[in-house]
C-alpha atoms as a PDB file:
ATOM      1  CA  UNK A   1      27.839 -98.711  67.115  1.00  0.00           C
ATOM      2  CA  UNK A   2      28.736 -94.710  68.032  1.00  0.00           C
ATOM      3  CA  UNK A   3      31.906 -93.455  67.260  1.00  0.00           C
ATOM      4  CA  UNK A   4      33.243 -90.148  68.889  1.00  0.00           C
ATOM      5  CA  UNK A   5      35.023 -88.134  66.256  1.00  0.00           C
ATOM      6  CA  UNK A   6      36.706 -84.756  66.176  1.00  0.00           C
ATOM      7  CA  UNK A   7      34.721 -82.396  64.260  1.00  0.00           C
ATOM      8  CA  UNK A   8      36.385 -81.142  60.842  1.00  0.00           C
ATOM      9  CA  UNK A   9      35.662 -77.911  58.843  1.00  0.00           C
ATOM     10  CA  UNK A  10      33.609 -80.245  56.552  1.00  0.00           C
ATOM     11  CA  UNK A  11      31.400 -81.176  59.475  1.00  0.00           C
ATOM     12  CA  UNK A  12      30.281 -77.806  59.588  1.00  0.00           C
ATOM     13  CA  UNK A  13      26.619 -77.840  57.840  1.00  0.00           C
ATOM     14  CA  UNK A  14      26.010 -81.360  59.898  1.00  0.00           C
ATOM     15  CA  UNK A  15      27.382 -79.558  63.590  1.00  0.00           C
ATOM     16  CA  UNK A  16      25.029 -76.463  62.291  1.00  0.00           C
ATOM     17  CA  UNK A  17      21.807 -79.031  62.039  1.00  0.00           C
ATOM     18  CA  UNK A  18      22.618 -80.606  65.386  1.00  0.00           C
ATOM     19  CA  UNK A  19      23.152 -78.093  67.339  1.00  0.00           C
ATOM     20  CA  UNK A  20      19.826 -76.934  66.450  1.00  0.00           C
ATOM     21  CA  UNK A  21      17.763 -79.983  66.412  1.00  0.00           C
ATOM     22  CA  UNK A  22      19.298 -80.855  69.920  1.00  0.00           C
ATOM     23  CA  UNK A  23      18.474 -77.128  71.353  1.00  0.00           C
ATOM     24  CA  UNK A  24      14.973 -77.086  70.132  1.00  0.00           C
ATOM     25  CA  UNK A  25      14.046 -80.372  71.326  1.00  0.00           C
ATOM     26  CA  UNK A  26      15.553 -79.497  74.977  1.00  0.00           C
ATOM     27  CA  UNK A  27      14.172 -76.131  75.068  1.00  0.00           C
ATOM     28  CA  UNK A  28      11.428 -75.232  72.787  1.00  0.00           C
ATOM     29  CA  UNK A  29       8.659 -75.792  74.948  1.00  0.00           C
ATOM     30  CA  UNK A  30      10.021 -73.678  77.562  1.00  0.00           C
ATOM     31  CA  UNK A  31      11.024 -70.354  75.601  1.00  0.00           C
ATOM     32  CA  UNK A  32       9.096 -68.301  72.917  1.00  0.00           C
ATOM     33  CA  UNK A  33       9.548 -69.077  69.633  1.00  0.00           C
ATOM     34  CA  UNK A  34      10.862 -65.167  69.035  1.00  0.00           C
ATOM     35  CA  UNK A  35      13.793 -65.962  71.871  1.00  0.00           C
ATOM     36  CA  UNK A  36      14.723 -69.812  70.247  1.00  0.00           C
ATOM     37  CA  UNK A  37      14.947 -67.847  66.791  1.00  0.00           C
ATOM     38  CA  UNK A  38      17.257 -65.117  67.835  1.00  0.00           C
ATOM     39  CA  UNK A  39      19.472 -67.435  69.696  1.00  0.00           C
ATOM     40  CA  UNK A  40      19.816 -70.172  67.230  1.00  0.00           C
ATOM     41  CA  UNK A  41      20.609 -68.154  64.229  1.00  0.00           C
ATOM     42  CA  UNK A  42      23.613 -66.403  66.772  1.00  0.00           C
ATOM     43  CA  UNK A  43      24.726 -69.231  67.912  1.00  0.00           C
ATOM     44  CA  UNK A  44      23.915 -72.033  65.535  1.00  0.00           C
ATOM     45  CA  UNK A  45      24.915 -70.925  62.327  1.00  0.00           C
ATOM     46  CA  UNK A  46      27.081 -72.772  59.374  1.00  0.00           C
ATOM     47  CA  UNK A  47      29.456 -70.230  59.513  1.00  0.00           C
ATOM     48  CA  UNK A  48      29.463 -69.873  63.202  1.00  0.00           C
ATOM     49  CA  UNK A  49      30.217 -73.664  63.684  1.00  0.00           C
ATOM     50  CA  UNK A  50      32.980 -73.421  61.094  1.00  0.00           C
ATOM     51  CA  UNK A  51      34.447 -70.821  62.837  1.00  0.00           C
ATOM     52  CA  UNK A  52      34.011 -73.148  66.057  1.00  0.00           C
ATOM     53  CA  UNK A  53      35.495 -76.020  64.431  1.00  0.00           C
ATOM     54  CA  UNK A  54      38.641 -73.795  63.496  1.00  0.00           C
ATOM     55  CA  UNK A  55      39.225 -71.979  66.297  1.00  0.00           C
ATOM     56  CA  UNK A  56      42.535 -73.721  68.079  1.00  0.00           C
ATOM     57  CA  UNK A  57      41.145 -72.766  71.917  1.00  0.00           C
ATOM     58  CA  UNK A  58      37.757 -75.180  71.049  1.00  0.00           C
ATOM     59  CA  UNK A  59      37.588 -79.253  70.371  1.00  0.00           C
ATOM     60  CA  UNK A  60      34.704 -80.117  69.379  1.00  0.00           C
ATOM     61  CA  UNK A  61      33.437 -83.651  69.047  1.00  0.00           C
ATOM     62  CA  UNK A  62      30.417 -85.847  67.376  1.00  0.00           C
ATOM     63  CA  UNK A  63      28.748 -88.790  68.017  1.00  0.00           C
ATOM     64  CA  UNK A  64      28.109 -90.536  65.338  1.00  0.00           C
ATOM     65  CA  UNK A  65      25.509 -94.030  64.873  1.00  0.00           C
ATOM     66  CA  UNK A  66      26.873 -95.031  61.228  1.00  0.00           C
ATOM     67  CA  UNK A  67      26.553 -91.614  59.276  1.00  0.00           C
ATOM     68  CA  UNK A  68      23.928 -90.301  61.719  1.00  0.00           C
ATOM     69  CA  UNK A  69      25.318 -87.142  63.621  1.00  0.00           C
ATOM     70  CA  UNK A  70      22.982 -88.080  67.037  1.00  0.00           C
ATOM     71  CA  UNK A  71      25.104 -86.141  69.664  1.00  0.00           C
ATOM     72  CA  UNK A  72      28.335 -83.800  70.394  1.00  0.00           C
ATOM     73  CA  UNK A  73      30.245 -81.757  73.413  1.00  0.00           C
ATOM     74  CA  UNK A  74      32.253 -78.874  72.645  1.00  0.00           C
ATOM     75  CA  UNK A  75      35.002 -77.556  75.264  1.00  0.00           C
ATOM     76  CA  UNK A  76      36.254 -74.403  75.528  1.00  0.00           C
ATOM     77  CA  UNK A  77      39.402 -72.937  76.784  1.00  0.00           C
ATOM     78  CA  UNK A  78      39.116 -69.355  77.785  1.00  0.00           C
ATOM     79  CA  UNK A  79      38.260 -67.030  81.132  1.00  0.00           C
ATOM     80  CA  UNK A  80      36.257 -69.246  83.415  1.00  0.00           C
ATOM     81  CA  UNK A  81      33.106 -67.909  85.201  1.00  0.00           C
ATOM     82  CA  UNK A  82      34.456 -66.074  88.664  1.00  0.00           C
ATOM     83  CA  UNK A  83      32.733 -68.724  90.388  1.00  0.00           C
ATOM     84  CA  UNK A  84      35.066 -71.199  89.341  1.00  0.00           C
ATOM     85  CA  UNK A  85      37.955 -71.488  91.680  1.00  0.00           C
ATOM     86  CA  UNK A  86      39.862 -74.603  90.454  1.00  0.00           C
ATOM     87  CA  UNK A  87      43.375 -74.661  88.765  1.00  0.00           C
ATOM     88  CA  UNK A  88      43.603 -74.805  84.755  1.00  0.00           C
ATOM     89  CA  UNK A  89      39.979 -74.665  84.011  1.00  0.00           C
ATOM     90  CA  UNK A  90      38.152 -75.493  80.725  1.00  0.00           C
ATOM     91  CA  UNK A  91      34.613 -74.892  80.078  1.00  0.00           C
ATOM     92  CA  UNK A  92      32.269 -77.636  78.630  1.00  0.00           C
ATOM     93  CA  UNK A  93      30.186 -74.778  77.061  1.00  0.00           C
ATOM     94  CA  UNK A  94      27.737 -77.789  75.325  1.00  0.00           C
ATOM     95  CA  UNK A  95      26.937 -81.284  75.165  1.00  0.00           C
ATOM     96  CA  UNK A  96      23.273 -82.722  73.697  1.00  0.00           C
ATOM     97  CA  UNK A  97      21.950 -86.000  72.533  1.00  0.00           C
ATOM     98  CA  UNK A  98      19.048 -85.847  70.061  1.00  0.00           C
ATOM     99  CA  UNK A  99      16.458 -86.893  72.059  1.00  0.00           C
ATOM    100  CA  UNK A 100      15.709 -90.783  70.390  1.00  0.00           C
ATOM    101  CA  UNK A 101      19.069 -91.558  71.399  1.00  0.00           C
ATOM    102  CA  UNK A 102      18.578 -90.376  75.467  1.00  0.00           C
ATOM    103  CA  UNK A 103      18.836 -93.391  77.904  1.00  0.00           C
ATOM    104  CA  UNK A 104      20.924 -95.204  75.189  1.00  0.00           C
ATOM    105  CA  UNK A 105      24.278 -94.014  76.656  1.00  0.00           C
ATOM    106  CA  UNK A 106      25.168 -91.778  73.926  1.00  0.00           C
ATOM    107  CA  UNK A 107      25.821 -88.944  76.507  1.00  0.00           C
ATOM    108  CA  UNK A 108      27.787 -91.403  78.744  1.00  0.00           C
ATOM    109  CA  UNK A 109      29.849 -91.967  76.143  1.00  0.00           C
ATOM    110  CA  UNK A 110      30.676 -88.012  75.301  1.00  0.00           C
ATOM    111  CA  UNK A 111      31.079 -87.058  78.551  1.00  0.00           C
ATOM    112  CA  UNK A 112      33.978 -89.889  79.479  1.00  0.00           C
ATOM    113  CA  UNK A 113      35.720 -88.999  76.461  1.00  0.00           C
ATOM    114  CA  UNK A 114      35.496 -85.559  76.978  1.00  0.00           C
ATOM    115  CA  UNK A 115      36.730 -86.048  80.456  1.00  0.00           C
ATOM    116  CA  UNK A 116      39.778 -88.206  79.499  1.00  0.00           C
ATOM    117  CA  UNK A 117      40.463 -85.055  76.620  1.00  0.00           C
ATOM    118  CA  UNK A 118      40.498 -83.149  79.210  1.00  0.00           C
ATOM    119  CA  UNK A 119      43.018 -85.097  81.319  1.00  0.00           C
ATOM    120  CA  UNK A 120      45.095 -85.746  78.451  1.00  0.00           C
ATOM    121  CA  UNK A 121      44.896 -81.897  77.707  1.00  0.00           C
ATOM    122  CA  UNK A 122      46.815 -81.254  81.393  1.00  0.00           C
ATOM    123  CA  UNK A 123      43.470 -79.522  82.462  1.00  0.00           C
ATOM    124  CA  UNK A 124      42.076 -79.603  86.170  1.00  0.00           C
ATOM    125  CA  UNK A 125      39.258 -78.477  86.524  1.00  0.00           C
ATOM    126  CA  UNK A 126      36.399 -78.880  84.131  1.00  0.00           C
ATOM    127  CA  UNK A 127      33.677 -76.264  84.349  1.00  0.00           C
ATOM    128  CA  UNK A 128      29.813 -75.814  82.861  1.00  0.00           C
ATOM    129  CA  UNK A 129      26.780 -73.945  83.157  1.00  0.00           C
ATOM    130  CA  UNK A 130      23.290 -75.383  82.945  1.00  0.00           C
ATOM    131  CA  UNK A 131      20.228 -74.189  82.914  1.00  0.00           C
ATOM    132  CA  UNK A 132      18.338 -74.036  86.379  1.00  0.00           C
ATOM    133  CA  UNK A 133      15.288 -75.587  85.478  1.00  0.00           C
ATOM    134  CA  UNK A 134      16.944 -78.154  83.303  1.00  0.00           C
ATOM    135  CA  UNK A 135      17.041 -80.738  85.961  1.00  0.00           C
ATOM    136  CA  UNK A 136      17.660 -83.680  84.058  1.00  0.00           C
ATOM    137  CA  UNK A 137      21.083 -82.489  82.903  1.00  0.00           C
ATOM    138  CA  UNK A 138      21.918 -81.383  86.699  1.00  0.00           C
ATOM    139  CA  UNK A 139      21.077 -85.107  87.350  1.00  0.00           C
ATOM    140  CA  UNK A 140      23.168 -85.962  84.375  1.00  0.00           C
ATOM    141  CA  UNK A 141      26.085 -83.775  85.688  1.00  0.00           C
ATOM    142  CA  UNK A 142      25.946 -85.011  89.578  1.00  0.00           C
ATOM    143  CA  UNK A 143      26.711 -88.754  88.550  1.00  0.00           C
ATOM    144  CA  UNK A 144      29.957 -87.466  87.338  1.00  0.00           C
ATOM    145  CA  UNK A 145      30.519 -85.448  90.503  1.00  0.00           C
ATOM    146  CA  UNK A 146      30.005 -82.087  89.351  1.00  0.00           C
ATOM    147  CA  UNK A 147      28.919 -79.532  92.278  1.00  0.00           C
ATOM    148  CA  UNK A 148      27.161 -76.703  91.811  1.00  0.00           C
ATOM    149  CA  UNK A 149      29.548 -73.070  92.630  1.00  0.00           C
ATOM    150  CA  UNK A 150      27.721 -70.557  91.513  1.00  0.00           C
ATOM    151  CA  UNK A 151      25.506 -68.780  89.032  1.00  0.00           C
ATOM    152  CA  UNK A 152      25.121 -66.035  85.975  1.00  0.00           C
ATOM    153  CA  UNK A 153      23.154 -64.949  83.199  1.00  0.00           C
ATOM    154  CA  UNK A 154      22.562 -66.659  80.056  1.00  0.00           C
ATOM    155  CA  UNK A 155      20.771 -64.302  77.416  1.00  0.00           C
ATOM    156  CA  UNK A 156      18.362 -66.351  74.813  1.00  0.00           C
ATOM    157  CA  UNK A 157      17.469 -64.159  72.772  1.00  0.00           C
ATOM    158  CA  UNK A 158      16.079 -60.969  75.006  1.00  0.00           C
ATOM    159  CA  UNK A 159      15.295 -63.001  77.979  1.00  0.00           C
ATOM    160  CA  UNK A 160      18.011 -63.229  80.597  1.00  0.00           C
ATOM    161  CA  UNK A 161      17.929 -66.813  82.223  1.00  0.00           C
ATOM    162  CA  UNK A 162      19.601 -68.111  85.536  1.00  0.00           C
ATOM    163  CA  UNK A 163      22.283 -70.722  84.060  1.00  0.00           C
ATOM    164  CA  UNK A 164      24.004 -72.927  87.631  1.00  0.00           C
ATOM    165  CA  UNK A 165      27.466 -73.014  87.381  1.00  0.00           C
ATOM    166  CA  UNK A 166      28.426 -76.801  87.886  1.00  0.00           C
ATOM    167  CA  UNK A 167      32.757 -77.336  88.146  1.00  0.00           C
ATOM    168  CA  UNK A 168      34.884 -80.702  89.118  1.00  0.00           C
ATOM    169  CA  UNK A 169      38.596 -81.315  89.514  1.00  0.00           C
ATOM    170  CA  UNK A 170      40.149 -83.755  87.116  1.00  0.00           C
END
């Protein structure tokens, strides 16, 4: 059974392992292992998620099978991209499934409560960027009737990627 729970300062070392086990297995193979370094140990940190996990303008949420940590999204209220034209936006900067658990509805399950969070948070407009060449996610994202609006620069480590901007209204 997976239960969706906010993520506590505690859950800071298990967010940490996550975050990275879920990035590598999505992205690995695509990106030099120099790049995936740099980026992961900016981004991916223990004390970087605590700081995550505290800060009041980010929820963050895991799925959890028992005491397995096997997926989380994290939203993000700040400036959205200038591609993103809707009223009271918040960014969905990440949500990832470790890979055994894809097609199991693990990421279903995120994303709905993440969009009724949103809902209940007043918000609009939910926004995201994805990689371009990650077309599984766009898939992923188009079933819940995101549309693409734009585009900008993600930086993994020194190389400068095309992420698609992806918004819906709430």
């Amino acid at each position: 059974m997976i239960e969706i729970h906010p993520a506590k300062p505690s859950d800071a070392a298990v967010l940490s392992e996550l975050s990275r086990r879920t990035f590598i297995e999505t992205f690995a193979q695509f990106n030099s292992p120099d790049n995936m370094n740099i980026y992961l140990n900016d981004a991916f940190s223990e004390e970087k998620q605590l700081a995550e996990i505290e800060d009041r303008k980010r929820q963050i949420y895991i799925a959890w099978n028992t005491k397995e940590a096997i997926g989380f999204f994290h939203l993000f209220h700040g400036s959205a991209d200038a591609a993103v034209k809707g009223d009271n936006p918040i960014e969905l900067l990440r949500l990832y499934v470790v890979s055994a658990w894809h097609g199991k509805g693990v990421a279903q399950a995120l994303m709905n409560h993440c969009l009724e969070l949103c809902r209940q948070g007043g918000y609009k407009t939910l926004w995201l960027g994805v990689w371009e060449s990650n077309f599984r996610a766009q898939t992923f994202y188009r079933k819940y009737s995101f549309i693409w609006v734009g585009q900008h620069i993600f930086k993994l480590g020194h190389d400068e990627q095309i992420d698609l901007i992806f918004a819906k209204d709430l």
